[in-house]
Protein backbone atom coordinates (compact mmCIF):
# COMPACT_ATOMS: atom_id res chain seq x y z
CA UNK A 1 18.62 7.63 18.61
CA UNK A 2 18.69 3.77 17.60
CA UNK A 3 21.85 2.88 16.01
CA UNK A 4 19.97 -0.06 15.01
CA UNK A 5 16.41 -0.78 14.04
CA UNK A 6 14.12 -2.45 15.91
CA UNK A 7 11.05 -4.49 13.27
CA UNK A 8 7.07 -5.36 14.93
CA UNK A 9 4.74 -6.27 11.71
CA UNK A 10 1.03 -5.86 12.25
CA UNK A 11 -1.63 -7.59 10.74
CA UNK A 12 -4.11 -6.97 13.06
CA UNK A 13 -5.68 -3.73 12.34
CA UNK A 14 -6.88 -3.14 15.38
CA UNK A 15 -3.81 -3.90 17.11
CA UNK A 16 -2.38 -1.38 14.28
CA UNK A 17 -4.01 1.47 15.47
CA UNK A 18 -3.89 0.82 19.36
CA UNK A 19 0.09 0.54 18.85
CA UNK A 20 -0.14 4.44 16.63
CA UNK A 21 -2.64 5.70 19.31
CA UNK A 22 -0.57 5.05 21.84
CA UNK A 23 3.04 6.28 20.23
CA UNK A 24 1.23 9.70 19.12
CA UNK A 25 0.15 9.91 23.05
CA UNK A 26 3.68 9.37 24.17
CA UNK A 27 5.24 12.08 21.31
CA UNK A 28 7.30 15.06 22.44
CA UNK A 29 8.31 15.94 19.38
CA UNK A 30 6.63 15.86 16.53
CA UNK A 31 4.05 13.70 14.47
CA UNK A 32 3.57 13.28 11.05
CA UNK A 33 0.87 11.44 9.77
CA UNK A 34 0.65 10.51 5.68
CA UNK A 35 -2.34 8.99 4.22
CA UNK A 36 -5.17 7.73 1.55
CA UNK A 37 -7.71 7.66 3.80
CA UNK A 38 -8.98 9.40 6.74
CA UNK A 39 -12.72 8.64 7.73
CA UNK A 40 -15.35 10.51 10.09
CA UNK A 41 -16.30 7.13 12.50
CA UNK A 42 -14.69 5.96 15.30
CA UNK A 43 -11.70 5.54 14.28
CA UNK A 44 -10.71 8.43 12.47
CA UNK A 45 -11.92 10.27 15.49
CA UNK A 46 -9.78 8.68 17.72
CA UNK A 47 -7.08 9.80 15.81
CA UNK A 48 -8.41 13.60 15.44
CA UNK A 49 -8.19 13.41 19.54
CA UNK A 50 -4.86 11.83 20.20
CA UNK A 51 -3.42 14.32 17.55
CA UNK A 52 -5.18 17.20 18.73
CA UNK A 53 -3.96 16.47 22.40
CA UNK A 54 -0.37 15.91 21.11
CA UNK A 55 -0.52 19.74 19.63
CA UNK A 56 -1.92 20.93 22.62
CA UNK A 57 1.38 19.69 24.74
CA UNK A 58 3.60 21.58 22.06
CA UNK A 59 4.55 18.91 19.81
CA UNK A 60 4.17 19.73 16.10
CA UNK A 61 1.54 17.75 14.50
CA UNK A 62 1.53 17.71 10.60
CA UNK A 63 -1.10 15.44 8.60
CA UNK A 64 -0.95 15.13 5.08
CA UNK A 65 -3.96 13.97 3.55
CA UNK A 66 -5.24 12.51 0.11
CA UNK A 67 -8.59 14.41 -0.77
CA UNK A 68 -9.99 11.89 -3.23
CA UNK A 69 -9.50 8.56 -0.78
CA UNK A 70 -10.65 10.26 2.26
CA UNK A 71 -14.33 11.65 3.23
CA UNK A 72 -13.16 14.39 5.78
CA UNK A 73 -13.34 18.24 5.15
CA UNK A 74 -11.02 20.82 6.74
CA UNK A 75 -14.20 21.39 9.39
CA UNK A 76 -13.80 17.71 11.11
CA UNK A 77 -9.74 19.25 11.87
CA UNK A 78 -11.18 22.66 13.22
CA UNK A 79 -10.00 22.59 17.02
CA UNK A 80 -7.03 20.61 15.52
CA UNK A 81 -5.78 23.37 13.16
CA UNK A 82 -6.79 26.31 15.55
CA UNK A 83 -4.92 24.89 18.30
CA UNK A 84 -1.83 24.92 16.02
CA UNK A 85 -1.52 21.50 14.17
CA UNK A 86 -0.67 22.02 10.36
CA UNK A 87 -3.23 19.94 7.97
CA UNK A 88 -2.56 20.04 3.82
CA UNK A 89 -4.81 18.08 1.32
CA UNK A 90 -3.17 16.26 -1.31
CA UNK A 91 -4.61 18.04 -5.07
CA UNK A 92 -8.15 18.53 -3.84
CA UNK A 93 -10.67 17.51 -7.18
CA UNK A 94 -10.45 19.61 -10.14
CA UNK A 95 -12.81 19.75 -12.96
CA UNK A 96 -10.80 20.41 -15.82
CA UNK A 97 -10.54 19.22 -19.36
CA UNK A 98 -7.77 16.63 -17.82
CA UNK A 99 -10.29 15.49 -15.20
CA UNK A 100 -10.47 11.95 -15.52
CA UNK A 101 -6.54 11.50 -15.69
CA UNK A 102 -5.60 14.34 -13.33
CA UNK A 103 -8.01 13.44 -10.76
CA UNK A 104 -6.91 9.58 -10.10
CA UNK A 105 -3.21 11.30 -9.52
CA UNK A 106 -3.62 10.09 -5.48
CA UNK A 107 -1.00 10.16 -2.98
CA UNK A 108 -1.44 6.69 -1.37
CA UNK A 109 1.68 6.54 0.99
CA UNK A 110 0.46 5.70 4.42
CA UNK A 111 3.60 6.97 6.74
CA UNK A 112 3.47 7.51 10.81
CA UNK A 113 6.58 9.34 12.44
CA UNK A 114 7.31 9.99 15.66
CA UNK A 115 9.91 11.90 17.01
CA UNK A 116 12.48 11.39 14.28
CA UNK A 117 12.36 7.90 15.77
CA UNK A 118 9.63 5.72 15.21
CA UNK A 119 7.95 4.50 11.49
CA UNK A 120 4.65 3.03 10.62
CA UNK A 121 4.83 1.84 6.97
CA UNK A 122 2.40 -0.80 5.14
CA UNK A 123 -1.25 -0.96 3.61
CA UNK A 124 -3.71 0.29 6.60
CA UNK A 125 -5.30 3.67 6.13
CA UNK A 126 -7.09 5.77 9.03
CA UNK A 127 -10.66 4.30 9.17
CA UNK A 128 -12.92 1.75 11.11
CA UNK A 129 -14.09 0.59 7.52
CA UNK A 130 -10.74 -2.21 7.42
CA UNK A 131 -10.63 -2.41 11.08
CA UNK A 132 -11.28 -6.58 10.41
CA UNK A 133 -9.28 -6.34 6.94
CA UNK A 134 -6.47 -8.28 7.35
CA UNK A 135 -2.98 -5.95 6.45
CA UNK A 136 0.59 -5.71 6.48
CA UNK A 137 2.36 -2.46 8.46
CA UNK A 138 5.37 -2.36 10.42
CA UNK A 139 6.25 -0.12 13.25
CA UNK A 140 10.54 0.18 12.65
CA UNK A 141 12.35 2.50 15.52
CA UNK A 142 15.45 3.70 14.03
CA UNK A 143 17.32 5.62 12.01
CA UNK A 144 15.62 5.25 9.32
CA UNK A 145 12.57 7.95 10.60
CA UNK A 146 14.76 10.28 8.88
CA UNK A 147 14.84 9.13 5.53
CA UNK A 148 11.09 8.91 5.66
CA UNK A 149 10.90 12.56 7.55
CA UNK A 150 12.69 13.78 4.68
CA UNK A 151 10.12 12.12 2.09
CA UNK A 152 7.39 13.32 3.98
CA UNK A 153 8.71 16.82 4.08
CA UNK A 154 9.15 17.24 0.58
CA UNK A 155 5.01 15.35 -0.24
CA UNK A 156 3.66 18.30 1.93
CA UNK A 157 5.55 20.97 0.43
CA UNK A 158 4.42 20.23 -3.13
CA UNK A 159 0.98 18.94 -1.66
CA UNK A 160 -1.03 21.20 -3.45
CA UNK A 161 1.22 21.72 -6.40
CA UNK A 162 0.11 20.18 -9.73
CA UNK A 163 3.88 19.75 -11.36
CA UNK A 164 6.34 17.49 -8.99
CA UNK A 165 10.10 17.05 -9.29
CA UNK A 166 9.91 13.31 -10.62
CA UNK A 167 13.10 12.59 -10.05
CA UNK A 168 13.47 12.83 -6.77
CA UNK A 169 10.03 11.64 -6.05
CA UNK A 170 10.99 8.40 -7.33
CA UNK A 171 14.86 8.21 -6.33
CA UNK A 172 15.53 5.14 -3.91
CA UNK A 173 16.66 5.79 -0.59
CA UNK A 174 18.53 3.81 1.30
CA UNK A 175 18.69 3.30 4.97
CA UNK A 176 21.95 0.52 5.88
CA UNK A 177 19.74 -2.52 4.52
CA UNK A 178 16.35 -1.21 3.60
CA UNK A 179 16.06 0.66 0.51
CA UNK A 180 12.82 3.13 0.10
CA UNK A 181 11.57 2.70 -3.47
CA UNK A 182 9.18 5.62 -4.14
CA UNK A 183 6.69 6.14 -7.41
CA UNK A 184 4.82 9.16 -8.68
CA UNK A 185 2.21 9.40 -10.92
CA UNK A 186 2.83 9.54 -14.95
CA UNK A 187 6.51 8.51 -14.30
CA UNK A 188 8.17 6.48 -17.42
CA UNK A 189 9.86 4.14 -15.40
CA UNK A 190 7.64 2.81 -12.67
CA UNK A 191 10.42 2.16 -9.85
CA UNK A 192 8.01 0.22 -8.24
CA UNK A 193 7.12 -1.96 -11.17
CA UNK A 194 10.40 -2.13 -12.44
CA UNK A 195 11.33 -3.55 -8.97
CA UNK A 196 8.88 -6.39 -9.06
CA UNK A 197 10.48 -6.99 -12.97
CA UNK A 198 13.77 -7.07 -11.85
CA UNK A 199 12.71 -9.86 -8.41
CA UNK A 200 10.57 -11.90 -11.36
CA UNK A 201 13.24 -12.41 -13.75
CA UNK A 202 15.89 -12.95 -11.24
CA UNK A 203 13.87 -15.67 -9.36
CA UNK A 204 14.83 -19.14 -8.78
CA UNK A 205 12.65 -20.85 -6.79
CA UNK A 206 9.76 -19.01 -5.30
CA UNK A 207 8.04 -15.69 -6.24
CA UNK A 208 5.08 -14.99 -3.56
CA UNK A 209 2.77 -11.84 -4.43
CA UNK A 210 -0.12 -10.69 -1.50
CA UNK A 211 -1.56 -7.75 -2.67
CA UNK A 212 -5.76 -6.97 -2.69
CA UNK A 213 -5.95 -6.57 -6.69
CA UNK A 214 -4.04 -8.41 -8.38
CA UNK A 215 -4.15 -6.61 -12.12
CA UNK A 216 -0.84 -6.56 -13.78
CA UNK A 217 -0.32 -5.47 -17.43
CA UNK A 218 1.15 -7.66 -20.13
CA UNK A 219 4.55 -7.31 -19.21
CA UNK A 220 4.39 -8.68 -15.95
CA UNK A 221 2.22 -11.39 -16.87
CA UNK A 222 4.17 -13.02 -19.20
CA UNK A 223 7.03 -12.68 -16.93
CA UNK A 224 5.21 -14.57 -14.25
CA UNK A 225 4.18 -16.83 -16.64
CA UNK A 226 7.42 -17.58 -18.19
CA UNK A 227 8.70 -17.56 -14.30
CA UNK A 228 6.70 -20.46 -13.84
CA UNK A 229 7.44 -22.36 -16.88
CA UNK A 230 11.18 -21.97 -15.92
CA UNK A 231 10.78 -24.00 -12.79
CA UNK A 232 9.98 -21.33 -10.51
CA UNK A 233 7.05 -22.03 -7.56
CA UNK A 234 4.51 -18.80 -8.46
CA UNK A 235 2.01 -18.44 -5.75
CA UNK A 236 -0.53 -15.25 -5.64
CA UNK A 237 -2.39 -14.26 -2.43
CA UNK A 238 -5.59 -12.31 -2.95
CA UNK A 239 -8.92 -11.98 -1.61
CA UNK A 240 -12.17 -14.18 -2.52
CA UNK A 241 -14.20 -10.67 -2.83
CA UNK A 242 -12.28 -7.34 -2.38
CA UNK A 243 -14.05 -4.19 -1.45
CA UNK A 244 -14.10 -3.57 -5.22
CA UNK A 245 -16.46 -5.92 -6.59
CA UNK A 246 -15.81 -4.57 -10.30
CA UNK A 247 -12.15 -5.31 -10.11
CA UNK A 248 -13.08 -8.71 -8.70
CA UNK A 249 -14.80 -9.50 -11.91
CA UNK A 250 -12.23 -7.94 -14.13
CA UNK A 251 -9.39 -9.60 -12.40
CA UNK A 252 -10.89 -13.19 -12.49
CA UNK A 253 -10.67 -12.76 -16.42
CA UNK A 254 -6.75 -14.16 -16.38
CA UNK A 255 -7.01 -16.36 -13.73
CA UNK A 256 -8.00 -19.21 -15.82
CA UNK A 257 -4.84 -18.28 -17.81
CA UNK A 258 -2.33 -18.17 -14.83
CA UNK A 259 -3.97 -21.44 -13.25
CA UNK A 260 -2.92 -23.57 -16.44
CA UNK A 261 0.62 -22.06 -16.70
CA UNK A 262 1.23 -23.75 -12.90
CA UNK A 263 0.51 -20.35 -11.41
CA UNK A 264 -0.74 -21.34 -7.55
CA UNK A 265 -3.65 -18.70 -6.82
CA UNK A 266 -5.11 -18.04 -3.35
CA UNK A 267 -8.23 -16.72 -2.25
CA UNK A 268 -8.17 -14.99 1.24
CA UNK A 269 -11.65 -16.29 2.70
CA UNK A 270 -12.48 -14.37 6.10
CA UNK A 271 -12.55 -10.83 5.41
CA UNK A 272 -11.19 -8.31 2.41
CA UNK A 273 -7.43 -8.98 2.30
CA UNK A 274 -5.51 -5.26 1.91
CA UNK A 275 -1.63 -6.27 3.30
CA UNK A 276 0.80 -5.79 -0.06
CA UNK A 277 3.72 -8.15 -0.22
CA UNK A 278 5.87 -8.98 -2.23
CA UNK A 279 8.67 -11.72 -1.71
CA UNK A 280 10.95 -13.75 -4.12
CA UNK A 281 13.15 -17.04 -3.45
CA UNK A 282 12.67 -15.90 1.04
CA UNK A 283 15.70 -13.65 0.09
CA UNK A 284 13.98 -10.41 -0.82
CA UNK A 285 11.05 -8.44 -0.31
CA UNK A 286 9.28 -5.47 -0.79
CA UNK A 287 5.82 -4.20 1.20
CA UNK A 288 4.27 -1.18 1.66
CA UNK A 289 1.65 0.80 0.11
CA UNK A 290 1.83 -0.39 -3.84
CA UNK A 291 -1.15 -2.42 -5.09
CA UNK A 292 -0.33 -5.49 -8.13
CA UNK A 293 -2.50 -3.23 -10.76
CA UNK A 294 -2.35 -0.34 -13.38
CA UNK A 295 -3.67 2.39 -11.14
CA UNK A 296 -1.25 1.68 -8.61
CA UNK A 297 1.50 1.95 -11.14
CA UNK A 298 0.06 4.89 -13.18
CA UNK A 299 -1.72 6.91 -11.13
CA UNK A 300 -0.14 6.53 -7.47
CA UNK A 301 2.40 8.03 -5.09
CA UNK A 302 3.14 4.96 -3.49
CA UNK A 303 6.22 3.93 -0.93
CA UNK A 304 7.49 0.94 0.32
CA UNK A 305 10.46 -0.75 1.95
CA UNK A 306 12.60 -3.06 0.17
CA UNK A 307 15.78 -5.27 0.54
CA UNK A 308 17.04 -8.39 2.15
CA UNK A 309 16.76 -7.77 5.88
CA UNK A 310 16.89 -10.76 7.85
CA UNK A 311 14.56 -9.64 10.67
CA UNK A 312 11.83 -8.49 8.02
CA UNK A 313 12.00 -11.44 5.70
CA UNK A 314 11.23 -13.94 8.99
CA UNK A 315 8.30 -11.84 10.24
CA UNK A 316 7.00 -11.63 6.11
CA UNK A 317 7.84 -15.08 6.35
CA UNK A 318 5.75 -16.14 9.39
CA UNK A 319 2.99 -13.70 8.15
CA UNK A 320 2.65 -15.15 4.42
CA UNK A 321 2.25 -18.62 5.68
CA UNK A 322 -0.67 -17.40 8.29
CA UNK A 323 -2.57 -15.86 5.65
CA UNK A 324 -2.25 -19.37 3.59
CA UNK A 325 -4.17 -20.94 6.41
CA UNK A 326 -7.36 -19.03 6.06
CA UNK A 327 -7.18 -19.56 2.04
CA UNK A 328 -9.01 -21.35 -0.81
CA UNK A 329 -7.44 -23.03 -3.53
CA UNK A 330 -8.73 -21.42 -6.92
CA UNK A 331 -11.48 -23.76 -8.32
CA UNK A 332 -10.42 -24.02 -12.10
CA UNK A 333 -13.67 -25.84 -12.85
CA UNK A 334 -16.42 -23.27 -11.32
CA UNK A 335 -14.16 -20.89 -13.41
CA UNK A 336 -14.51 -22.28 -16.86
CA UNK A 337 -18.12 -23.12 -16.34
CA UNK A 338 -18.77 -19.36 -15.29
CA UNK A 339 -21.78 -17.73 -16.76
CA UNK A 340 -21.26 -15.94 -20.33
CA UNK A 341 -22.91 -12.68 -18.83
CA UNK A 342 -19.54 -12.92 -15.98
CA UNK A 343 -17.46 -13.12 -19.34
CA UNK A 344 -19.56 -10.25 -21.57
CA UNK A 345 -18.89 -8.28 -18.46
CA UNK A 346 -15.17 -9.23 -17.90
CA UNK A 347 -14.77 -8.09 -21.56
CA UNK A 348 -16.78 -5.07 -21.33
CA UNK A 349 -14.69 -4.00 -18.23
CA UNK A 350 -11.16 -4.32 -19.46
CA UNK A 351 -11.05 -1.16 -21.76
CA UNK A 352 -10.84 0.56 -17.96
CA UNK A 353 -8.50 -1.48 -16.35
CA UNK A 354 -6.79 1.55 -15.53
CA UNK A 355 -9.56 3.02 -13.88
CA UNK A 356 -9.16 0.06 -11.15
């Protein structure tokens, strides 16, 4: 065992996946694999194969995942499961009286651990649908596999179960400098969003956000807002067009608003932009799996890493700038000139916001 971590970040989906591929092929141990999405294409198949060999040489395989974000059945894991690996959907789809609220409950943790040793924690999910999204995941050998092992036991234990313990689910974990800051679903205080509070109002000079929607509720606006009047550089990194055009149009309803209150805002212009970042004044940071929106902080179990570790702030750092090569300034102009049927349907959309 480590006695201290070692940090790689990965933007690079592809590289992503061939770095996983080939750490589940070298397990001896065990594997457990957390996620939104798990897709039927090349990718996901890869996956099913590499994790199906790693059962068949003993090691215990568990996957964990999220029936609403991913399009595979219990069938597409048959040889997997019969073999001996242990599979669990997170609250399959219930048509209830609560089914609108119940339903967008997700578990959106993405987690990879490899004999109690290795981590993969960021944005990427299992599919060859983002394989040329650009993201944000770290692989971190270390101790710190067993904080996460113990997270990930307890998410596929209550798996199926409707009522969670909510405080543990969102108690922060700590691992020497990296704290684990969890969220459920329905919880009062938002860790996560409390979090990014807490970094706003303490900033000084810079507050950085990357995240692929960028939706935050009235609180956190005006505390960016007033952030910025106080002196403080505000810069937010998001895609031109997501993969949700609907939240595109919703979200470009405030930036008009941020723009004139000296908020920088970039547009990520090669592909969809998923990594989720989050770094104030280059002395903190937090990244993982949380999105910038209401569902994120409603609806989601989410996890991410936070603190002030040197090693991850420099490779946040270096990856932050890269992604402000590729981006566009926001045009103020094209956006106050917009066409009144982009505003009717900005206005007609924000009722759901949460829905987002």
């Amino acid at each position: 065992m480590q006695s201290q971590e070692e940090y790689l970040i990965y933007d690079d989906t592809l590289k992503l996946y061939l770095a996983m591929l080939d750490d589940i092929k070298q397990a001896r141990r065990s594997v457990y694999l957390q996620t939104y999405k798990f897709a039927n294409d090349s990718i996901g198949q890869k996956f099913r194969l590499a994790l199906t060999e790693a059962v068949k040489r003993g090691v215990e395989v568990k996957l964990l995942i999220d029936s609403w974000g991913s399009g595979v059945s219990q069938s597409f894991f048959k040889e997997f499961v019969e073999l001996g690996g242990k599979l669990k959907f997170f609250e399959k789809i219930k048509f209830s009286f609560d089914i609108f609220s119940r339903n967008h409950r997700r578990n959106h943790r993405k987690l990879l651990l490899i004999d109690s040793n290795i981590s993969y924690i960021g944005s990427s999910n299992i599919t060859a649908y983002n394989i040329n999204w650009r993201e944000c995941s770290f692989r971190i050998v270390g101790n710190i596999t067993s904080v996460f092992e113990r997270i990930f036991s307890y998410d596929y234990f209550l798996s199926s179960r409707f009522f969670q313990n909510k405080k543990y689910g969102t108690k922060i974990l700590r691992s020497k400098d990296i704290a684990i800051i969890q969220d459920v679903p329905g919880n009062r205080k938002q860790p996560v969003k409390y979090v990014f509070q807490k970094l706003i109002d303490l900033a000084k000079e810079e507050i950085i956000i990357e995240t692929p929607y960028f939706l935050p509720g009235s609180l956190l606006r005006r505390s960016l807002i007033n952030a910025s009047k106080r002196g403080v550089k505000v810069t937010i990194i998001t895609p031109k067009n997501s993969d949700v055009t609907l939240f595109d149009i919703l979200r470009n309803k405030f930036f008009g608003i941020y723009h004139k209150n000296g908020i920088q805002i970039l547009e990520y212009r090669p592909s969809n932009l998923h990594a989720k970042v989050f770094m104030v004044d280059k002395k903190y940071f937090l990244t993982g799996s949380s999105n910038f929106d209401y569902r994120s902080f409603l609806y989601m179990h989410e996890i991410n890493i936070a603190g002030q570790q040197a090693k991850i702030l420099e490779l946040l750092q270096k990856h932050l700038e890269n992604t402000a090569k590729d981006c566009d300034n926001f045009d103020y102009e094209k956006w106050k000139n917009r066409l009144k049927v982009q505003k009717l349907i900005e206005n007609l959309l924000f009722p759901f916001r949460h829905l987002f």
